[in-house]
C-alpha atoms as a PDB file:
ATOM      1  CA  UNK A   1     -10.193 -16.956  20.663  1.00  0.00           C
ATOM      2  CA  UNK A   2      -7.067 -16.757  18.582  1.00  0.00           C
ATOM      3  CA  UNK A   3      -6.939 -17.751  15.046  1.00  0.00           C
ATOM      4  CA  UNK A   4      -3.523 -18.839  13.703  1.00  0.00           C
ATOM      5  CA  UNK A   5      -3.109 -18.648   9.975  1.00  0.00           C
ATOM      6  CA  UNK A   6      -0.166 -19.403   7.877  1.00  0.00           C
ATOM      7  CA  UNK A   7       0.563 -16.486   5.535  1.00  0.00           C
ATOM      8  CA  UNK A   8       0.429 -18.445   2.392  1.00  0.00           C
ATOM      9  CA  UNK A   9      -2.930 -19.566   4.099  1.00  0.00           C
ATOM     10  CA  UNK A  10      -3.993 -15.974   4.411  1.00  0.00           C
ATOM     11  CA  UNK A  11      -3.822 -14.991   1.051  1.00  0.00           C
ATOM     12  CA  UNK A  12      -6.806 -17.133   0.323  1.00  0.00           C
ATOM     13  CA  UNK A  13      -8.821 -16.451   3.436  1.00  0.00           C
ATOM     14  CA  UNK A  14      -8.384 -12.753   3.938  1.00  0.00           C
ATOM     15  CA  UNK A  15     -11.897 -11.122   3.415  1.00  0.00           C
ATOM     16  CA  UNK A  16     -12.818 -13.942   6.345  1.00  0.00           C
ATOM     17  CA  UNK A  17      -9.939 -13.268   8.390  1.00  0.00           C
ATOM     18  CA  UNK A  18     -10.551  -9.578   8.289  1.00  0.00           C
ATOM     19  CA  UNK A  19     -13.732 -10.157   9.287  1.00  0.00           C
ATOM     20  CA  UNK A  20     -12.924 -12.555  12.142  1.00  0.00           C
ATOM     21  CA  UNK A  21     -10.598  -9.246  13.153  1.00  0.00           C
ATOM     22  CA  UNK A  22     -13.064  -6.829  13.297  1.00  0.00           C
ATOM     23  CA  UNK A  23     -15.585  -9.172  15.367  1.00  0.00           C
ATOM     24  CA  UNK A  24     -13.358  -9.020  17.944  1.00  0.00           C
ATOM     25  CA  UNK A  25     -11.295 -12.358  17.058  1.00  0.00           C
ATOM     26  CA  UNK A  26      -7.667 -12.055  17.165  1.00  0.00           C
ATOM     27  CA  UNK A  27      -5.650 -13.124  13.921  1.00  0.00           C
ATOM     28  CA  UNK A  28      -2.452 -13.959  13.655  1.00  0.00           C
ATOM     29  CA  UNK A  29      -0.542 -14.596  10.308  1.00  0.00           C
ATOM     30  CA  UNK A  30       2.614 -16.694  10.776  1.00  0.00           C
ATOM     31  CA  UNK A  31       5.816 -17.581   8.901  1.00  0.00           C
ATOM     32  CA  UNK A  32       7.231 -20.838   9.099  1.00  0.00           C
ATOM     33  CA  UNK A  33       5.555 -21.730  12.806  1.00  0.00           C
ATOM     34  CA  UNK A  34       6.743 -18.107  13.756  1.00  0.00           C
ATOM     35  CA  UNK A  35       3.956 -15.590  14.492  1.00  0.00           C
ATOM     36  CA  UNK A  36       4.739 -12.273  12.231  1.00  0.00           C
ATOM     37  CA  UNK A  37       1.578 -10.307  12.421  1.00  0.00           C
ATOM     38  CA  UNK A  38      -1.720  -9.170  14.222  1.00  0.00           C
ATOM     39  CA  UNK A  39      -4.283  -8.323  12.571  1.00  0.00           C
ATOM     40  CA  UNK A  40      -6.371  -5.745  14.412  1.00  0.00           C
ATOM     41  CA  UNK A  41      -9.233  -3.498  13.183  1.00  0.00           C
ATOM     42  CA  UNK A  42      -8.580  -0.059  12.875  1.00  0.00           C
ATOM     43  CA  UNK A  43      -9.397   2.265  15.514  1.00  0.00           C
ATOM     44  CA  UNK A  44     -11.248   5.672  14.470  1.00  0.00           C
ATOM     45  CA  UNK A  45      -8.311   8.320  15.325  1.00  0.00           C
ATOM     46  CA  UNK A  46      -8.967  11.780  17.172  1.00  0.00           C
ATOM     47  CA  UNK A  47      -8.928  14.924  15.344  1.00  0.00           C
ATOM     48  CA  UNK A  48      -5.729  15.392  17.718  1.00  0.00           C
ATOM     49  CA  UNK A  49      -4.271  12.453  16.893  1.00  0.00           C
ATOM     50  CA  UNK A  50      -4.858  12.929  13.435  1.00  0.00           C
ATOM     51  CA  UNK A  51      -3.328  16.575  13.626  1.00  0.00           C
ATOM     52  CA  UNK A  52      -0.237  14.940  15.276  1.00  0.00           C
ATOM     53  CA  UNK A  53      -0.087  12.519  12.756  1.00  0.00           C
ATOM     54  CA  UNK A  54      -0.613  15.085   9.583  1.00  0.00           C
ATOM     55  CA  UNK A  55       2.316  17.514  11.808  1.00  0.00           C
ATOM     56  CA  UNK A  56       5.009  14.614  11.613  1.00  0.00           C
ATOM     57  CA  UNK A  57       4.299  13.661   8.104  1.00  0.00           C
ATOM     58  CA  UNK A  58       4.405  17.331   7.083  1.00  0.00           C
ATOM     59  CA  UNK A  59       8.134  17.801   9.232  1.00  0.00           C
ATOM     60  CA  UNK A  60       9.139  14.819   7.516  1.00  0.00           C
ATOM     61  CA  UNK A  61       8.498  15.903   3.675  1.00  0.00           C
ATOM     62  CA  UNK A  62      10.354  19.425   5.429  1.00  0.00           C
ATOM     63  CA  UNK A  63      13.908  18.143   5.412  1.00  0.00           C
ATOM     64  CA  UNK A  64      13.590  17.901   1.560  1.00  0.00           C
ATOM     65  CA  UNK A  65      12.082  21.922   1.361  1.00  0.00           C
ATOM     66  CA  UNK A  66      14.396  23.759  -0.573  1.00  0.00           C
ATOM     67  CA  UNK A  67      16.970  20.689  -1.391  1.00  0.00           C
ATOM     68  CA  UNK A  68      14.583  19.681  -4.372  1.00  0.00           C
ATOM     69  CA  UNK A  69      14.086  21.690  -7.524  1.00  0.00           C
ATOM     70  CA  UNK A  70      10.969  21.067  -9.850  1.00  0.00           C
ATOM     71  CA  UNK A  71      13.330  20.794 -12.547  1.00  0.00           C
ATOM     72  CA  UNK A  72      14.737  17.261 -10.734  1.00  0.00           C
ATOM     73  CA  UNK A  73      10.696  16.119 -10.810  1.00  0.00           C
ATOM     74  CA  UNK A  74      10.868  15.888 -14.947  1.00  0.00           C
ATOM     75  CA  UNK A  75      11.482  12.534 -16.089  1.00  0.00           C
ATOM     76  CA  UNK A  76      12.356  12.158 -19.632  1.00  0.00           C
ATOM     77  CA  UNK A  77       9.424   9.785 -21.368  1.00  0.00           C
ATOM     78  CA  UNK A  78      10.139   6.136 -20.897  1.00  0.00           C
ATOM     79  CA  UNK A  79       8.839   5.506 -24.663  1.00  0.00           C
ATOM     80  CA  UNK A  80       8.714   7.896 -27.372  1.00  0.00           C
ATOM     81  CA  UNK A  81       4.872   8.661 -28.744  1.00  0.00           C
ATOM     82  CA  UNK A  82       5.793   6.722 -31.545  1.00  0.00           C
ATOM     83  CA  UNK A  83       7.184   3.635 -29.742  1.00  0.00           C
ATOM     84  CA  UNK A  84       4.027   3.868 -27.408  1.00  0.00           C
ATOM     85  CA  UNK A  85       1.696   3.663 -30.761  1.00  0.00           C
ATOM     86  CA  UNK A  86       4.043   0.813 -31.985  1.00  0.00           C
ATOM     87  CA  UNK A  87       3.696  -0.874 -28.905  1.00  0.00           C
ATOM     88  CA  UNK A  88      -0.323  -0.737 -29.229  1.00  0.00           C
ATOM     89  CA  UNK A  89      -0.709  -1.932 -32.458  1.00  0.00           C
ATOM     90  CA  UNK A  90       1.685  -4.909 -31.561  1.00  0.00           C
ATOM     91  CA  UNK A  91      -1.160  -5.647 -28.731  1.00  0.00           C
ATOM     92  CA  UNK A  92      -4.300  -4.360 -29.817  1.00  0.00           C
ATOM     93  CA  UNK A  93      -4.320  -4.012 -33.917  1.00  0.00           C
ATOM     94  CA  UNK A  94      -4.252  -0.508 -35.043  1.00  0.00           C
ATOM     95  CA  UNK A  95      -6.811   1.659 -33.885  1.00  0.00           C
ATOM     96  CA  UNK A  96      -9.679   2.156 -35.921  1.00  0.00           C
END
């Protein structure tokens, strides 16, 4: 049995369309008539599989070896400490 859901629908309904998925039930979450995705349960993964998949991820984050410093990882602060208490006592009252 299929179950076709609108997506809008699904936002309501998903803890009972997730459980119509993993009973076996296919669901299928649409857009305007047109059928955008399946939702499936998820299969438990070999340790292979799950080597391959932790190898790709790891040649991936490789291209950026050596083209990042951690000097470009510091952000400056968003707010100043000061701006951050102003902005608390604006929405909580001062602390006590």
């Amino acid at each position: 049995m299929t179950i076709h859901v609108n997506i809008g629908e699904a936002k309501t309904r998903l803890s009972e369309l997730v459980a119509a998925a993993m009973r076996g039930e296919e669901v299928v979450l649409s857009k305007a008539g047109a059928p955008q995705v399946r939702l499936a349960p998820v299969r438990e993964l070999s340790e292979a599989q799950r080597d391959a998949i932790v190898r790709r991820r790891l040649n991936t984050l490789g291209i950026w070896k050596g083209k990042v410093s951690d000097d470009d990882a510091m952000l400056a602060p968003s707010m100043t400490d000061q701006e951050v208490e102003e902005r608390w006592n604006r929405k909580f009252g001062p602390a006590a």
